[in-house]
Protein backbone atom coordinates (compact mmCIF):
# COMPACT_ATOMS: atom_id res chain seq x y z
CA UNK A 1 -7.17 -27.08 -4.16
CA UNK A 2 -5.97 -27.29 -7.43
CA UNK A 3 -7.26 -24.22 -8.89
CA UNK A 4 -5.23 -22.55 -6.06
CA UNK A 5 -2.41 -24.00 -6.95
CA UNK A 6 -2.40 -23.01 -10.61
CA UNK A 7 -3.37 -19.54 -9.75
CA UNK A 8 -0.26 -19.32 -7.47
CA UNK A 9 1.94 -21.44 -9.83
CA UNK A 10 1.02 -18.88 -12.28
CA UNK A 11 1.80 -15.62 -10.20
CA UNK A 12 4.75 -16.89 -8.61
CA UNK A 13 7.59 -15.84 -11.46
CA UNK A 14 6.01 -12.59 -11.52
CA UNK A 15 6.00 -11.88 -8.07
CA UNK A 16 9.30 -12.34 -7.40
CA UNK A 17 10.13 -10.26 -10.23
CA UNK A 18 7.69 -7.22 -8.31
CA UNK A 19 9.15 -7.54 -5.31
CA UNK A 20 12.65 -7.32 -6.60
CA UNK A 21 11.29 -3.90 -8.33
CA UNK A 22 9.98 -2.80 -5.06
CA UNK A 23 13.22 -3.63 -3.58
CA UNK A 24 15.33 -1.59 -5.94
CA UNK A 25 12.75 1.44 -5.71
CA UNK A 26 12.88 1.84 -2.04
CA UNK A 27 16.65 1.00 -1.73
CA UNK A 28 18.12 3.31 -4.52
CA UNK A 29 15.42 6.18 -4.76
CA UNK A 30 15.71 9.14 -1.66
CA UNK A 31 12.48 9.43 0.27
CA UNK A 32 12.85 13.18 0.32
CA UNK A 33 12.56 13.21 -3.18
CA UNK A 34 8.67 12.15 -2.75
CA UNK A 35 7.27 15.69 -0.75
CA UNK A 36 9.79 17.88 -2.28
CA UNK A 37 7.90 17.32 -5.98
CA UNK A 38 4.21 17.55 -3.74
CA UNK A 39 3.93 20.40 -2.40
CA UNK A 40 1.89 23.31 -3.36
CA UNK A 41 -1.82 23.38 -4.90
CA UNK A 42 -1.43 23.58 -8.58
CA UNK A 43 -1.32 20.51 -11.53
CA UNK A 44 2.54 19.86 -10.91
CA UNK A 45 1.93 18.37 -7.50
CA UNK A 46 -0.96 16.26 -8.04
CA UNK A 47 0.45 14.83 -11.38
CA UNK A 48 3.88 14.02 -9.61
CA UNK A 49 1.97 12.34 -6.57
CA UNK A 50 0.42 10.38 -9.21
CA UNK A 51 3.36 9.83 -11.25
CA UNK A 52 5.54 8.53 -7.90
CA UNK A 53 2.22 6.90 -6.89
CA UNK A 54 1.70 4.28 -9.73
CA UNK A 55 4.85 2.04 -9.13
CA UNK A 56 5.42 2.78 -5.53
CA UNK A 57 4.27 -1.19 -3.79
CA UNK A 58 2.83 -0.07 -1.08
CA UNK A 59 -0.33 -1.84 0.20
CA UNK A 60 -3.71 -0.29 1.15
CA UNK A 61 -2.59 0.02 5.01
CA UNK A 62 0.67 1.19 4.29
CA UNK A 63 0.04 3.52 2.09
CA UNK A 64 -2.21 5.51 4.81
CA UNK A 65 0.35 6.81 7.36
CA UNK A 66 2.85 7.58 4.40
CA UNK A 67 0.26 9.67 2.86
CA UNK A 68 -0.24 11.26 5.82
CA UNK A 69 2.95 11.66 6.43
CA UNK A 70 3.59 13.10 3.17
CA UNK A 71 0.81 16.01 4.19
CA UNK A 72 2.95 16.88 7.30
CA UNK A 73 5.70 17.33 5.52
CA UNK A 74 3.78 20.05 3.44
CA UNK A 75 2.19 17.98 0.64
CA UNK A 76 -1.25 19.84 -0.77
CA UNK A 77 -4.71 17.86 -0.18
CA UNK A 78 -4.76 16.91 -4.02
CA UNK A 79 -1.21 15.47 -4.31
CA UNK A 80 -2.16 13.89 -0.73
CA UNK A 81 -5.45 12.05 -2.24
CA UNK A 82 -3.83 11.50 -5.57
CA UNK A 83 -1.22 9.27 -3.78
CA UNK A 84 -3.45 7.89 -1.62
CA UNK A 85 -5.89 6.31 -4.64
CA UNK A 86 -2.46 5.46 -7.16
CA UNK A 87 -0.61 3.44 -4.95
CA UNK A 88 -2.84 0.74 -3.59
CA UNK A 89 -4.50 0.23 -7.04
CA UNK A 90 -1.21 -0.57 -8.55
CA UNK A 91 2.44 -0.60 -7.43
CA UNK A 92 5.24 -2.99 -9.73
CA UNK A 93 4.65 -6.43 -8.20
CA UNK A 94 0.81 -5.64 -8.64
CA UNK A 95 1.22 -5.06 -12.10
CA UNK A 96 3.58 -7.91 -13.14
CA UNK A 97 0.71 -10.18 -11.40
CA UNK A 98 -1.63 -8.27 -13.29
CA UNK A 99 -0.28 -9.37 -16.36
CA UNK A 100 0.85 -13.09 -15.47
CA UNK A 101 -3.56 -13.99 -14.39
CA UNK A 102 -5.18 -11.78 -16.58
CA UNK A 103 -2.90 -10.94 -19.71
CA UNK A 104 -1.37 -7.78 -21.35
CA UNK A 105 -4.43 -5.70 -21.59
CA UNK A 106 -5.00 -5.71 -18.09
CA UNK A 107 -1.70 -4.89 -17.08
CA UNK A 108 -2.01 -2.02 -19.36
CA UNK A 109 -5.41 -0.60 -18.48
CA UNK A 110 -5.01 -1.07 -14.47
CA UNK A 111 -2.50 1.51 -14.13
CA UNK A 112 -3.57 3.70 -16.95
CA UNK A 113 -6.86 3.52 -15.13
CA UNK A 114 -5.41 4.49 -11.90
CA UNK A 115 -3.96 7.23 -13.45
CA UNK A 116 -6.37 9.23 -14.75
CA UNK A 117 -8.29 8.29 -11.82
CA UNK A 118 -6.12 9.62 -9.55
CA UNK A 119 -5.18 12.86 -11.67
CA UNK A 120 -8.63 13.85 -11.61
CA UNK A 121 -9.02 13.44 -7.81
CA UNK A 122 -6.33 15.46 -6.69
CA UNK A 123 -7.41 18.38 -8.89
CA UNK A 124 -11.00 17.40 -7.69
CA UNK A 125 -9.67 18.20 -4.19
CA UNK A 126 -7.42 21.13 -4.85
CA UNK A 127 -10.12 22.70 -6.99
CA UNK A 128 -13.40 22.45 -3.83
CA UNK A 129 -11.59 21.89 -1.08
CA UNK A 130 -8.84 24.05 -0.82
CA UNK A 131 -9.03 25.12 2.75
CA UNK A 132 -5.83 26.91 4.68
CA UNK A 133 -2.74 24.42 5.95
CA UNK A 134 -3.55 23.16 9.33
CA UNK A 135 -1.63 24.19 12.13
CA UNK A 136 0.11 20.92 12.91
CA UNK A 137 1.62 21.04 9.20
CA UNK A 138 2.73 24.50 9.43
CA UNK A 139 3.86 23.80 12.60
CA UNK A 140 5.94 20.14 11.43
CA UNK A 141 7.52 22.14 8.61
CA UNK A 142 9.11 24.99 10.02
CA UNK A 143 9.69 22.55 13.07
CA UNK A 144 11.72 20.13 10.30
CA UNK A 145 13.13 23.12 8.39
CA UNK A 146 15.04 25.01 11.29
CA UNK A 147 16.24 21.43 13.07
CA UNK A 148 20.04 20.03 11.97
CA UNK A 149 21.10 16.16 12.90
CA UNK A 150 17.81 15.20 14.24
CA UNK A 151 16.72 13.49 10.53
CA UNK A 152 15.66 9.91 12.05
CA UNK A 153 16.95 6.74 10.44
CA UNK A 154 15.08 3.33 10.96
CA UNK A 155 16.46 -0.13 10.95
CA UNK A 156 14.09 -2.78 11.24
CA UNK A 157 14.85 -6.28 11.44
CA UNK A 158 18.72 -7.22 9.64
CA UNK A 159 18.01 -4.20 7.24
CA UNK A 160 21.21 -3.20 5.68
CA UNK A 161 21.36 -0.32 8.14
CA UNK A 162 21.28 2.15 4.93
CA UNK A 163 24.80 1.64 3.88
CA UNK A 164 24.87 4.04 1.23
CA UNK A 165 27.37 1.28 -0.51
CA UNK A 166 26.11 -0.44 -4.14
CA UNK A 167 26.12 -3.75 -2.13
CA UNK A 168 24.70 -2.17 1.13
CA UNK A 169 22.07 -1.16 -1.12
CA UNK A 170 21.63 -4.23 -3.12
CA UNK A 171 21.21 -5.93 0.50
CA UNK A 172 19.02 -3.58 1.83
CA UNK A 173 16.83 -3.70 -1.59
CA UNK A 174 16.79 -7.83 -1.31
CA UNK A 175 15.64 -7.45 2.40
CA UNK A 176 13.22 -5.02 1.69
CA UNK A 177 11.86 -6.34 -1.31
CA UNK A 178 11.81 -10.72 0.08
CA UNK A 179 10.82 -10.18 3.74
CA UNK A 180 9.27 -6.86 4.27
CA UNK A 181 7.44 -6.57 1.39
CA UNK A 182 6.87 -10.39 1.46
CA UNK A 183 5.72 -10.20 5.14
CA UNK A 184 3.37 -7.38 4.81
CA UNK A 185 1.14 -8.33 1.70
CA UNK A 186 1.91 -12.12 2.11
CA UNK A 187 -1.35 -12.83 4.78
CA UNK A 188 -3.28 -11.10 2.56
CA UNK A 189 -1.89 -12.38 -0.93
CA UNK A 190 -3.14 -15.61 0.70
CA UNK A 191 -6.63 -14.89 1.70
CA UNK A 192 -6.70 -13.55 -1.71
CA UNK A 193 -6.03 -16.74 -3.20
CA UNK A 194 -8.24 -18.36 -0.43
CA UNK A 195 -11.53 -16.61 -1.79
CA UNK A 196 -10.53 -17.24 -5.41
CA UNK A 197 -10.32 -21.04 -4.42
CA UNK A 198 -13.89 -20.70 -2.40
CA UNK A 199 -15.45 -18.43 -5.55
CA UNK A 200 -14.15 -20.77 -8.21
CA UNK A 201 -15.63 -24.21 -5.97
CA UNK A 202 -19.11 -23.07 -4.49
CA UNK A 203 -20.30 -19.78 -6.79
CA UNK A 204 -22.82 -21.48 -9.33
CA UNK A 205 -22.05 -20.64 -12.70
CA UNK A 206 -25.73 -19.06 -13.22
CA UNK A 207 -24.98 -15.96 -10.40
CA UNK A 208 -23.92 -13.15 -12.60
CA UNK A 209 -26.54 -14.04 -15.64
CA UNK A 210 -28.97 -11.68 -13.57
CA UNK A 211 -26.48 -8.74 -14.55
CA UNK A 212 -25.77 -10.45 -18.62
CA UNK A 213 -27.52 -7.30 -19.82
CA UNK A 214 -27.08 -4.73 -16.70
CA UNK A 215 -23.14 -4.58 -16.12
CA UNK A 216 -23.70 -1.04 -14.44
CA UNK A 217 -25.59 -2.94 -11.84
CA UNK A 218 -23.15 -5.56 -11.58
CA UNK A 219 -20.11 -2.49 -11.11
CA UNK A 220 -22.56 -1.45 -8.53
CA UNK A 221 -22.53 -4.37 -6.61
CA UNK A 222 -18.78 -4.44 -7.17
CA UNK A 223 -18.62 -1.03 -5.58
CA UNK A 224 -20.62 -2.16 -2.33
CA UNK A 225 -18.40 -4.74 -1.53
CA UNK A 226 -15.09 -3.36 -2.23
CA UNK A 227 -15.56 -0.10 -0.44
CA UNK A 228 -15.62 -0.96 2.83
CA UNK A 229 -13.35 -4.26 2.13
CA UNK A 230 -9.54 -4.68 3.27
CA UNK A 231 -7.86 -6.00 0.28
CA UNK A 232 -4.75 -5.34 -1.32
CA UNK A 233 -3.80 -4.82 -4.91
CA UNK A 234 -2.05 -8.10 -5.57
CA UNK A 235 -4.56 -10.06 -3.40
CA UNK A 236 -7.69 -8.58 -5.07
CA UNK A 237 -5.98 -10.22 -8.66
CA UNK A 238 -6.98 -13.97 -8.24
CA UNK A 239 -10.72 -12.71 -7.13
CA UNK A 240 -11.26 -11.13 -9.82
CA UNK A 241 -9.85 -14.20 -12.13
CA UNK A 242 -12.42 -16.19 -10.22
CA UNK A 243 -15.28 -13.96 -10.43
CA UNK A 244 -14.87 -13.42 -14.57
CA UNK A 245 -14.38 -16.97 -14.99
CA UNK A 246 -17.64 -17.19 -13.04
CA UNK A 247 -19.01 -14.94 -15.52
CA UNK A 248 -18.60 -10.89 -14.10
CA UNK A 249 -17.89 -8.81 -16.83
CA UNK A 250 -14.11 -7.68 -17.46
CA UNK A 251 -15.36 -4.11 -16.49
CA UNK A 252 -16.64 -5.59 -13.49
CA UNK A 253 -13.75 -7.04 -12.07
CA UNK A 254 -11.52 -3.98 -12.94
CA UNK A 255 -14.02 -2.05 -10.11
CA UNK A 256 -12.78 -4.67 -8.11
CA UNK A 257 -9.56 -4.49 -8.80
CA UNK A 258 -9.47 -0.47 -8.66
CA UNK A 259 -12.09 0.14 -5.83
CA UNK A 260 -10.64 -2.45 -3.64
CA UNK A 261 -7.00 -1.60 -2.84
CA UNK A 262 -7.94 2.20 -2.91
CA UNK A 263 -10.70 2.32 -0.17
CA UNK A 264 -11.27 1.06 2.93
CA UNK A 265 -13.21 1.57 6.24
CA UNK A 266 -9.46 2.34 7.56
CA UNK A 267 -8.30 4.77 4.92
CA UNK A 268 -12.18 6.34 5.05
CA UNK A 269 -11.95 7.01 8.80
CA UNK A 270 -8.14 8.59 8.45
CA UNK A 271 -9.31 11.07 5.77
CA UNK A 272 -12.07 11.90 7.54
CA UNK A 273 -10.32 12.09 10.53
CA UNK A 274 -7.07 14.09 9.11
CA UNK A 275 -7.86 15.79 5.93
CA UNK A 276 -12.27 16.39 6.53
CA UNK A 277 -15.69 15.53 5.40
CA UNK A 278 -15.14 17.17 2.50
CA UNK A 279 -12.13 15.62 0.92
CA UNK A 280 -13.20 12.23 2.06
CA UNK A 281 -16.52 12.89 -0.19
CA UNK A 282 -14.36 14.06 -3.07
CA UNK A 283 -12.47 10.97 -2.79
CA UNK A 284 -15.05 8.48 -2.37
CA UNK A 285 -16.46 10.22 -5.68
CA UNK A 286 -13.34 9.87 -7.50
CA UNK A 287 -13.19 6.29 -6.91
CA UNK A 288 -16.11 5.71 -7.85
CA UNK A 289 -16.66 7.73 -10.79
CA UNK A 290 -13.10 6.51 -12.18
CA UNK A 291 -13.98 2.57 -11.96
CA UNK A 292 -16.94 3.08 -13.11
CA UNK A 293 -15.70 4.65 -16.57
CA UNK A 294 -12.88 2.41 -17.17
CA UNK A 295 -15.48 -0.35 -16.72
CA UNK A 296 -17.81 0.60 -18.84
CA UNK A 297 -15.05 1.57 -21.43
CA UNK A 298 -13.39 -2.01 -21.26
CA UNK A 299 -16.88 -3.60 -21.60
CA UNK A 300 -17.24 -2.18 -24.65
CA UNK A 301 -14.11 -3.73 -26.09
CA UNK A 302 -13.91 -7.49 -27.14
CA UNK A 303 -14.15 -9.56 -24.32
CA UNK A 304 -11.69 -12.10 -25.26
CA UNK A 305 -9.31 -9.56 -24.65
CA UNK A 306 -9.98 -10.03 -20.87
CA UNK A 307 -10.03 -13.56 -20.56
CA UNK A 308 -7.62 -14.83 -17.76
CA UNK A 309 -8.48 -18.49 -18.70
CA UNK A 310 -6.25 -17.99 -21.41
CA UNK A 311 -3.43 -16.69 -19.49
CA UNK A 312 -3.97 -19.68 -17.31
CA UNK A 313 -3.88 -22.42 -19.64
CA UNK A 314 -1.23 -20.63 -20.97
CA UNK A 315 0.80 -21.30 -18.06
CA UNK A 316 -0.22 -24.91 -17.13
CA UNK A 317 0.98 -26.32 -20.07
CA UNK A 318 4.09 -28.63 -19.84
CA UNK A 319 6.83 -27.06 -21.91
CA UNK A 320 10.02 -25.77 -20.70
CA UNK A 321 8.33 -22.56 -19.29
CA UNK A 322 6.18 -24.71 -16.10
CA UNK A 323 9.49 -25.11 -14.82
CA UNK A 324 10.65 -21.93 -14.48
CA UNK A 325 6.93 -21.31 -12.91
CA UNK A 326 7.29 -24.34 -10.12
CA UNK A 327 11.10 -23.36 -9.29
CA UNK A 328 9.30 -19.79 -8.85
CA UNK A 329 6.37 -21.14 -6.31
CA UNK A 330 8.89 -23.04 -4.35
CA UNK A 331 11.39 -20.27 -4.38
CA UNK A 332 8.03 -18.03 -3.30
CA UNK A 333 7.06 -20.67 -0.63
CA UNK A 334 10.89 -21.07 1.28
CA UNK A 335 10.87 -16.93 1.39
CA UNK A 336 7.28 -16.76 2.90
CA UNK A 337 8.46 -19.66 5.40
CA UNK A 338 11.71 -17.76 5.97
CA UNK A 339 9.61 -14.78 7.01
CA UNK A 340 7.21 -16.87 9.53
CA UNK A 341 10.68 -18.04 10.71
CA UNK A 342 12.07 -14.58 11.15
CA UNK A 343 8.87 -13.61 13.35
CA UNK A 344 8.45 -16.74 15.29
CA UNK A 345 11.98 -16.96 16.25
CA UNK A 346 11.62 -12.75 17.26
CA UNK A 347 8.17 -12.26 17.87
CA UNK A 348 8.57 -9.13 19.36
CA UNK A 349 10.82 -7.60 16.81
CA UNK A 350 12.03 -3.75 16.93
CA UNK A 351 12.29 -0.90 15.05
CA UNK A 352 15.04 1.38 16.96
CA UNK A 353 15.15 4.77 16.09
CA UNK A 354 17.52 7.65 17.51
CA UNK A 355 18.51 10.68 16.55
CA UNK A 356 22.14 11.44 15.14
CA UNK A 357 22.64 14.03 18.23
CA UNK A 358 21.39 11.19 20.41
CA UNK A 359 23.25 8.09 18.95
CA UNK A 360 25.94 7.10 22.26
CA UNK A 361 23.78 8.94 25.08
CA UNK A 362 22.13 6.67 27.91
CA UNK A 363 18.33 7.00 28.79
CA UNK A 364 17.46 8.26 31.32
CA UNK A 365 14.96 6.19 32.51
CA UNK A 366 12.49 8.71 34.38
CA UNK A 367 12.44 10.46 31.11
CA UNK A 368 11.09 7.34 28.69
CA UNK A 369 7.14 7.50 28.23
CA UNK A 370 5.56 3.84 26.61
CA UNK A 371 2.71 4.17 24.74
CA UNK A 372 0.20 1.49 22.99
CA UNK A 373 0.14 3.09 19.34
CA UNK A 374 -3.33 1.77 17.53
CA UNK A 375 -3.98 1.37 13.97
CA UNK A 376 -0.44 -0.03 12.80
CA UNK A 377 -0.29 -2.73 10.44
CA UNK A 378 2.78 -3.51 8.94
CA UNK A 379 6.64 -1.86 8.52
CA UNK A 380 5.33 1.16 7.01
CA UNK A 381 3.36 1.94 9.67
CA UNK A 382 5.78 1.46 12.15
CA UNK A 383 8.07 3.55 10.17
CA UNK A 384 6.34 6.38 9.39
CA UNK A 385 4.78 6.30 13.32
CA UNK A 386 8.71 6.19 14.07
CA UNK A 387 9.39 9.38 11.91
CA UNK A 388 6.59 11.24 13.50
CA UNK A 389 7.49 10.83 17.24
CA UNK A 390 11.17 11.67 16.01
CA UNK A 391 9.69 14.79 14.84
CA UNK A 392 8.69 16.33 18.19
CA UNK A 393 10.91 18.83 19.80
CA UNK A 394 12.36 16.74 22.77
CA UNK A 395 12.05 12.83 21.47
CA UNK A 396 15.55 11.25 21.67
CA UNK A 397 14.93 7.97 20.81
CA UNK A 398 11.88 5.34 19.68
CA UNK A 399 11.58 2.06 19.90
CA UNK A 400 8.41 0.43 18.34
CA UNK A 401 7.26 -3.32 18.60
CA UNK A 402 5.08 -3.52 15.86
CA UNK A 403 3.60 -7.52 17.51
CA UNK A 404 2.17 -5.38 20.49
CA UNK A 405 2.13 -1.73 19.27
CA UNK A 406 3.88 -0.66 21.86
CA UNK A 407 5.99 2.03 22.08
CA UNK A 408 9.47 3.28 24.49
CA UNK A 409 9.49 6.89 23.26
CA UNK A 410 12.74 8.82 25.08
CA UNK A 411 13.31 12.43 25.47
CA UNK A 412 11.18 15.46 27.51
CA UNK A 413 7.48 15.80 25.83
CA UNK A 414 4.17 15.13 26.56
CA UNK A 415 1.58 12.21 26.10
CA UNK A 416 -0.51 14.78 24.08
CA UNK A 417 2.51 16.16 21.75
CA UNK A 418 2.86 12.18 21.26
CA UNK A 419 -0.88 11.79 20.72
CA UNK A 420 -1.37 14.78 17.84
CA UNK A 421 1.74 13.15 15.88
CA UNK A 422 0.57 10.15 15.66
CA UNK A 423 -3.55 11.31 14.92
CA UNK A 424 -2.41 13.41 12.20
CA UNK A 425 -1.06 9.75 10.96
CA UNK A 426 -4.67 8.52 11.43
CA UNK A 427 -2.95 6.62 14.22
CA UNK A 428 -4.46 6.70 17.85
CA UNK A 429 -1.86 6.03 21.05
CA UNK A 430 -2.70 5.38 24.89
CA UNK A 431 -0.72 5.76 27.44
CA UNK A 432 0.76 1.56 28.14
């Protein structure tokens, strides 16, 4: 479909450009840096979460067992939410998408929104629900604190094994940011686009005039759907093109675009699940109340601010510029069929963990427990899964096909010291 086409042919420079960013953020910035600023109840760790939050592209699964992984490694409930709602709503190749559909404005008010949002979640949380440290993050801390050469390193796929080199780096940044990343959000990135096609074909022009003078009904409607709705923060861009170019309010489609990414039926279970009733309600109400208010505020400035059909045209002209934005689409399109490539041709691909003390020591095969880990959805699932059975006193080694979920966990523990790591993850395991 054409419109498709445009949308993607539109994206595609900026895309590239996000991913890159991703790439160089998860390459050249230490993960340890994240839960040492996030710990503690006060502002400082709740404005940090949000801070590290905003550019961090992670998508709505993803972001779920890192959270969670952030709380075990002593991160307060606040800082925990905050990170949870920043992330998925925006993240660097979110943003530059943001801005190449739906213009400067957009790309300005999604992550401010987010923001503020977020801010005022986490010291929602901290404030009402400040209830003792569980056990099992007590227990992960000191655990993590007292042990020496069992920190866990992960190399997935032809990572560049974390040479701490410039050009290990730079390789390990390129693979992160073109296959990983690419991998992860691409199935979704395309249903995205998929919808957008459908909304923009078969949604009669006439739909949203019921809501011309109600837009809090409209956000309302908005909020039903997007709530319990999988989609990620790039994907939910061209859906929201579709739907104001069908006529939804600007304020509208920035619920959608906020309420989306940052809530799901997964990520509502896993709160509920790992952090209670309580905080789950506070974060439900944060959402909502936060998209709500930008909306309304956005409505109330000129509209043609928040026209994508002018970024559009913008782009489909035929100066010197549509070139740069087809070489981009086919450049996007050879790295997407590089990474259907890379799974075909190892369909079962690992992610082989060991601890330093561990490195050159054979198995022992009576002591290797496999496991069917549910819930994981993409590398930083399997990653952060990995780092969790790593943590337990005993655990050797881990090997993790994300394709099956199945797990080869080495080293003396037990299928319940396996399951609690993983359920404080909001992941649930079996034994294979």
């Amino acid at each position: 479909m054409e419109e498709v086409f445009n949308l993607v042919n539109a994206m595609s420079p900026y895309l590239l450009l996000g991913f890159l960013f991703a790439g160089i953020l998860h390459a050249f910035i230490p993960g340890a840096i994240y839960s040492r600023y996030l710990s503690g109840h006060g502002f400082r760790s709740v404005f940090y979460a949000t801070l590290f939050g905003i550019p961090l592209p992670l998508c709505s699964c993803g972001v779920i067992p890192t959270a969670m992984s952030l709380r075990r490694e002593g991160a307060s409930k606040g800082a925990t939410v905050s990170f949870l709602i920043a992330t998925p709503e925006t993240g660097v190749d979110s943003i530059a998408a943001t801005y190449s559909l739906m213009g400067l404005p957009f790309a300005i008010v999604r992550p401010i929104s987010a923001f503020f949002t977020s801010l005022f979640a986490g010291c929602l949380v901290n404030s009402f629900d400040n209830a003792p440290e569980s056990s099992t993050t007590k227990k992960t801390e000191t655990k993590e604190d007292k042990s020496e050469g069992h920190n866990a390193h992960c190399h997935c796929g032809d990572d560049a094994s974390h040479n701490n080199s410039f050009l290990g780096k730079v390789k390990e940044a390129l693979y992160y940011g073109f296959v990983e990343m690419l991998g992860d959000i691409g199935k979704w990135l395309f249903i995205g686009l998929l919808i957008a096609g459908l909304i923009t074909v078969f949604v009669p022009e006439s739909l949203f005039e019921v809501f011309k003078d109600n837009t809090l009904l409209s956000m309302l409607l908005v909020l039903c759907i997007a709530i319990p709705m999988y989609i990620c923060a790039t994907g939910s861009i061209p859906i929201a093109v579709a739907l104001i170019m069908k006529g939804l309010t600007p304020g509208a489609a920035l619920v959608l675009l906020m309420a989306g990414p940052a809530c799901n039926m997964a990520s509502i279970l896993v709160i509920n699940k790992v952090l209670g009733k309580k905080t789950l309600i506070l974060y439900l109400l944060s959402i909502i109340t936060g998209a709500v208010i930008a909306g309304t505020i956005i409505d109330q400035l000129p509209k043609e601010w928040f026209m994508p059909t002018l970024m559009l045209s913008a782009h489909c002209e035929g100066d010197a510029s549509a070139w740069i934005n087809y070489a981009s689409t086919i450049a996007l399109c050879l790295l997407f069929i590089n990474v259907l490539w890379q799974r075909f041709k190892h369909p079962h691909s690992h992610c082989h963990s060991e601890g330093h003390a561990h490195t050159h020591q054979p198995n022992n095969n009576s002591n290797i427990k496999e496991v069917i880990i549910k819930g994981m959805n993409c590398s930083h699932c399997r990653a952060n899964a990995t780092k969790a059975l790593l943590s337990i006193p005993g655990i050797t080694s881990v090997d993790i096909d994300l394709a099956t979920g199945r797990a080869q966990i080495s080293g003396e523990t037990s299928l319940e010291a396996i399951q609690e790591a993983l359920a404080s993850l909001g992941f649930s395991a079996e034994e294979a």
